[in-house]
Protein backbone atom coordinates (compact mmCIF):
# COMPACT_ATOMS: atom_id res chain seq x y z
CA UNK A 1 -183.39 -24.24 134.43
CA UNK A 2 -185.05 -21.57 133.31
CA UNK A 3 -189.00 -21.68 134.08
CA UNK A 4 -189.66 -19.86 131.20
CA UNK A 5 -188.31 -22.81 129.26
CA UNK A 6 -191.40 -25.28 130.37
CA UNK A 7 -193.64 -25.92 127.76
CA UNK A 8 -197.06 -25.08 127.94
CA UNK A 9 -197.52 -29.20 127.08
CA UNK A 10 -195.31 -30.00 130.23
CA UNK A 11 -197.21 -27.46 132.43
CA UNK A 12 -200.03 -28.57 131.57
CA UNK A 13 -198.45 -32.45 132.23
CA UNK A 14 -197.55 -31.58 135.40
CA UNK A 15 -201.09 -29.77 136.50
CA UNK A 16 -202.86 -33.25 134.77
CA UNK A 17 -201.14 -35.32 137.23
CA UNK A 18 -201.16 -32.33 140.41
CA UNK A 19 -204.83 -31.58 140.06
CA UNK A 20 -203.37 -28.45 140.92
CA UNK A 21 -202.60 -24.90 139.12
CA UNK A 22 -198.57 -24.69 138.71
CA UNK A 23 -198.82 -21.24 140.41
CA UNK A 24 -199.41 -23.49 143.68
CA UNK A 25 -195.99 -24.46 144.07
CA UNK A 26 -194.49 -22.32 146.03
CA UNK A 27 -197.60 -23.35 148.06
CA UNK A 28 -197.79 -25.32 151.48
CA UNK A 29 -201.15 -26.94 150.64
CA UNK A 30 -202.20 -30.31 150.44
CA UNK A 31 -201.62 -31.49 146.95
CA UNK A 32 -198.42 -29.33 146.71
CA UNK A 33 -196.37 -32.46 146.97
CA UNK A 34 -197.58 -33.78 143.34
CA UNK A 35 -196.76 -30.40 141.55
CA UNK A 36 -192.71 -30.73 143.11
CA UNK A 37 -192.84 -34.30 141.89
CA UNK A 38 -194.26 -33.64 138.16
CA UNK A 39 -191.73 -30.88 138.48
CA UNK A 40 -188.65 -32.67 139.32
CA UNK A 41 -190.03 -35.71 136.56
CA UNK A 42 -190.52 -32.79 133.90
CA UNK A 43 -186.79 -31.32 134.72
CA UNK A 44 -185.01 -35.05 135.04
CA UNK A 45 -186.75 -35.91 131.71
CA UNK A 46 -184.74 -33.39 129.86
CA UNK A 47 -181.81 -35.09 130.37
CA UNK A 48 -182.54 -38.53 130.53
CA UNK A 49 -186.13 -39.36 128.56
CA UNK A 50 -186.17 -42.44 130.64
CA UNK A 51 -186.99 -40.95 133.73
CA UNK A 52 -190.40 -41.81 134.65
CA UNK A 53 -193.07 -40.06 137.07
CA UNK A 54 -192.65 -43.24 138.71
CA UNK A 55 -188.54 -42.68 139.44
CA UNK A 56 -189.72 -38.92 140.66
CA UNK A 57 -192.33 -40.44 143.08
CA UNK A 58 -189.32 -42.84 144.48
CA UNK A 59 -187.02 -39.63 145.33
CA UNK A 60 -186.54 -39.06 149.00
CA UNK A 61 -187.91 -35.55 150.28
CA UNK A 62 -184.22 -34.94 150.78
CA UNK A 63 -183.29 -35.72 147.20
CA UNK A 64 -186.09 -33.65 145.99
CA UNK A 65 -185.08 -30.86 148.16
CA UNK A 66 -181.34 -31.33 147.38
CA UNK A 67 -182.40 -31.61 143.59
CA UNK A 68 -184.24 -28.29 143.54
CA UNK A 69 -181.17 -26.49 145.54
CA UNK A 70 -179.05 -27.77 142.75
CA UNK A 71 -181.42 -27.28 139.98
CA UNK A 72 -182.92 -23.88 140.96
CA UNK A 73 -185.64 -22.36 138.51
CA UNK A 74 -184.64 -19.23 137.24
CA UNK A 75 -187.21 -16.13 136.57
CA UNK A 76 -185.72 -13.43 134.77
């Protein structure tokens, strides 16, 4: 996925439920763990519009991790 893609209405989804800046998510901070969530929620909703923020919040840290190695966000 290209990053540029996002929205400015699904950044700004994903900072509403972060509480965070999206610039923080390369971050190790606490809260950082919301913004990868909204992310992944954001990027599975694309697909399938009946992914919820609820199904991202259920993902393993391994499936999140595994989803972002297959899903990388491009920056060109």
């Amino acid at each position: 996925m290209d990053f540029d893609d996002i929205t400015l209405g699904e950044i700004e989804e994903i900072e509403d439920y972060a509480g965070l800046p999206i610039s923080k998510i390369g971050d190790e901070t606490p809260g950082v763990i919301k913004l990868r969530i909204a992310l992944a929620w954001i990027m599975k909703r694309r697909t399938n519009t009946a992914f919820t923020i609820d199904d991202a919040r259920k993902m393993t840290a391994s499936e999140l991790t595994q989803f972002f190695a297959e899903t990388p966000l491009k920056k060109d």
